[in-house]
C-alpha atoms as a PDB file:
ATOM      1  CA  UNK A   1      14.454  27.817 -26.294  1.00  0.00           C
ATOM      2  CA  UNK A   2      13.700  31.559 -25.683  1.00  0.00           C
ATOM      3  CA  UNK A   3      14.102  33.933 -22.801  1.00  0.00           C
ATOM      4  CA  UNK A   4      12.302  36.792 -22.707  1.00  0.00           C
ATOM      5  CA  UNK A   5      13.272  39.616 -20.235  1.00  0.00           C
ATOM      6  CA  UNK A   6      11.910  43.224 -20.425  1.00  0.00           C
ATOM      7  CA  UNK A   7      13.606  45.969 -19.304  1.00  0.00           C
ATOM      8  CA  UNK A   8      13.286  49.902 -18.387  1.00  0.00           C
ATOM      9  CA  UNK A   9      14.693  52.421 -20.342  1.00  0.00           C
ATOM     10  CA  UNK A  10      17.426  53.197 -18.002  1.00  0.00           C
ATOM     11  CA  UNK A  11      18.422  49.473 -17.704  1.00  0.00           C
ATOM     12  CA  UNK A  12      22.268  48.364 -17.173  1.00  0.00           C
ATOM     13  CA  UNK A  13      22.581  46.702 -20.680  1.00  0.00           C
ATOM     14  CA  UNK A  14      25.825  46.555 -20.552  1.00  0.00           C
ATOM     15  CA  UNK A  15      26.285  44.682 -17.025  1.00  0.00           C
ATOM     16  CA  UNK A  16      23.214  42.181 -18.553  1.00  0.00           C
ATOM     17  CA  UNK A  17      25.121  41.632 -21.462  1.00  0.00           C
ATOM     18  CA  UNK A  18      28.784  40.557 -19.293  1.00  0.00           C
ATOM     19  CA  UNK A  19      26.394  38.489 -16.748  1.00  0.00           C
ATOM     20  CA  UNK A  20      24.643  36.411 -19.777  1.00  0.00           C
ATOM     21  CA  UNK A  21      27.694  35.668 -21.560  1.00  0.00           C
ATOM     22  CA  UNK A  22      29.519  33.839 -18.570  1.00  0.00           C
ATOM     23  CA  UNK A  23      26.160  31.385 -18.563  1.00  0.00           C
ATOM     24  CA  UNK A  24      26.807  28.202 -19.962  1.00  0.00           C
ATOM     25  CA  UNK A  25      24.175  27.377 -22.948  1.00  0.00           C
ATOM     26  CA  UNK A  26      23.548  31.457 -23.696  1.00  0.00           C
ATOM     27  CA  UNK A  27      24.097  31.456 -27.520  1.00  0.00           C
ATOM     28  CA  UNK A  28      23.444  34.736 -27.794  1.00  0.00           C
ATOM     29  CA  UNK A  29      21.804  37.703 -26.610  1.00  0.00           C
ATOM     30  CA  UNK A  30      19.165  40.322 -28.544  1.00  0.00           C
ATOM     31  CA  UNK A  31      17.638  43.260 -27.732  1.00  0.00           C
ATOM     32  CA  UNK A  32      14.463  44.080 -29.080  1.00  0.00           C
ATOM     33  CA  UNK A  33      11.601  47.394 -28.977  1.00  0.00           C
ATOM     34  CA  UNK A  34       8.714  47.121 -30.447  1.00  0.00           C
ATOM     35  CA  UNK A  35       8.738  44.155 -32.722  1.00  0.00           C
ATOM     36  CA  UNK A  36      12.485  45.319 -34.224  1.00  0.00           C
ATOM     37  CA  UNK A  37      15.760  43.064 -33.138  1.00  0.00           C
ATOM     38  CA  UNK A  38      18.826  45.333 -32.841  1.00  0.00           C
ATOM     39  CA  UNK A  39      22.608  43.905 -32.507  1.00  0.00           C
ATOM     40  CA  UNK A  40      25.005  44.643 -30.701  1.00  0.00           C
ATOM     41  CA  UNK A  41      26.834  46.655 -32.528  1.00  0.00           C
ATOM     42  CA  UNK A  42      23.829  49.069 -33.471  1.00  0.00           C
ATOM     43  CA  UNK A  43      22.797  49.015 -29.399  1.00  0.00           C
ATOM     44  CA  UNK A  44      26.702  49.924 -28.361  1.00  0.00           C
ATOM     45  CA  UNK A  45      26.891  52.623 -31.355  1.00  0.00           C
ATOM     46  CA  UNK A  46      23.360  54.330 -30.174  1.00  0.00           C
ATOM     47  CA  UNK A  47      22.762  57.508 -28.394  1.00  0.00           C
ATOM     48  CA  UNK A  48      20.589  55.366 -25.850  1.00  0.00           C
ATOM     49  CA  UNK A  49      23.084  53.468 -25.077  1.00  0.00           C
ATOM     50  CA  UNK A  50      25.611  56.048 -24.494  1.00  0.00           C
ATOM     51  CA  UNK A  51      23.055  57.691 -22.024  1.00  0.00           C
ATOM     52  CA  UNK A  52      22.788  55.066 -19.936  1.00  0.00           C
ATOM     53  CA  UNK A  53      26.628  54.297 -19.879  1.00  0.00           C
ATOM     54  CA  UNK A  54      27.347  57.461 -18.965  1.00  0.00           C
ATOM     55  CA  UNK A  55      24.148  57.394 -16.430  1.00  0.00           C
ATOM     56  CA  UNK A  56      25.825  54.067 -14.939  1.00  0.00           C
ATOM     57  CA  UNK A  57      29.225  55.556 -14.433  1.00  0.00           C
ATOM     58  CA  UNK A  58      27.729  58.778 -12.712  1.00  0.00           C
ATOM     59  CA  UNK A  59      25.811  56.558 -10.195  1.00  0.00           C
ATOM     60  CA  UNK A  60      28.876  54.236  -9.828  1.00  0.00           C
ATOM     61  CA  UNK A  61      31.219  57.340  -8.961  1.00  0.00           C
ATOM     62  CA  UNK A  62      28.550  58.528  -6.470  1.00  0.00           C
ATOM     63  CA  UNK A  63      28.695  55.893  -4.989  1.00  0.00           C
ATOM     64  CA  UNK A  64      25.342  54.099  -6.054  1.00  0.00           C
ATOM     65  CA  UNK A  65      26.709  50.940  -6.796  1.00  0.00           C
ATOM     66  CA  UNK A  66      25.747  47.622  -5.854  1.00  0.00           C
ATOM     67  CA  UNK A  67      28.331  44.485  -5.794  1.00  0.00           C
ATOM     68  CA  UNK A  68      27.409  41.479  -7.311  1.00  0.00           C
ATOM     69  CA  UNK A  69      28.946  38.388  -5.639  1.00  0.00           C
ATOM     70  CA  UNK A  70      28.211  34.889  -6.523  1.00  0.00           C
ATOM     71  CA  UNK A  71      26.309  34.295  -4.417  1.00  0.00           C
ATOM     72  CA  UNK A  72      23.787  36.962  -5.242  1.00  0.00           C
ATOM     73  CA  UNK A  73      24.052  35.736  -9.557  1.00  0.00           C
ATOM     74  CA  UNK A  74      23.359  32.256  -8.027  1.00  0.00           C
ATOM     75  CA  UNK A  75      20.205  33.195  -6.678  1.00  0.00           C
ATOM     76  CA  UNK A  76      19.333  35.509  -9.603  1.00  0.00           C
ATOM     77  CA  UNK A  77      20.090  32.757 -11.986  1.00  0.00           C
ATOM     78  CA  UNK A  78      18.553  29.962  -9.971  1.00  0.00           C
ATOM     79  CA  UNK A  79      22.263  28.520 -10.309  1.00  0.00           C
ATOM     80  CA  UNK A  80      22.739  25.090  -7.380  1.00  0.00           C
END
C-alpha cells in the first residue's frame, strides 16, 4: 500500500519525517518532485532542505510554533 501526500515548498519535512516513523506499519518514507524519488540522505544534504530548517527554527524562536499533543496526531492520523 501507498500514501501519497503533497506538500509546499516550505513544508516541515523534517517534523513529517519524526511523526511517520513513530507509526506502526510505516516502512519507510520517500520524497518525490516531479517523477524523481530522492532519499534521505540526498533531501537532509540539500540546500532546500537547509532553507527550510533554518526557516523552521526562525519561526520556532519567534515564537510561531505550534505544539503537537496526542491528541491533536490522533486526530491527524485518524488514530482510536
Amino acid at each position: 500500500m501507498e500514501l501519497t501526500i503533497q506538500l509546499e515548498d516550505n513544508a516541515d519535512v523534517s517534523l513529517l519525517k519524526k511523526i511517520l516513523k513513530q507509526i506502526k506499519g510505516i516502512k519507510t518514507v520517500e520524497i518525490s518532485d516531479n517523477d524523481k524519488t530522492y532519499s534521505w540522505e540526498e533531501i537532509e544534504n540539500s540546500e532546500v532542505f537547509a532553507k527550510v530548517m533554518e526557516q523552521s527554527e526562525n519561526e520556532y524562536k519567534n515564537g510561531n510554533a505550534q505544539e503537537l499533543t496526542d491528541d491533536l496526531l490522533n486526530e491527524i492520523f485518524d488514530k482510536k
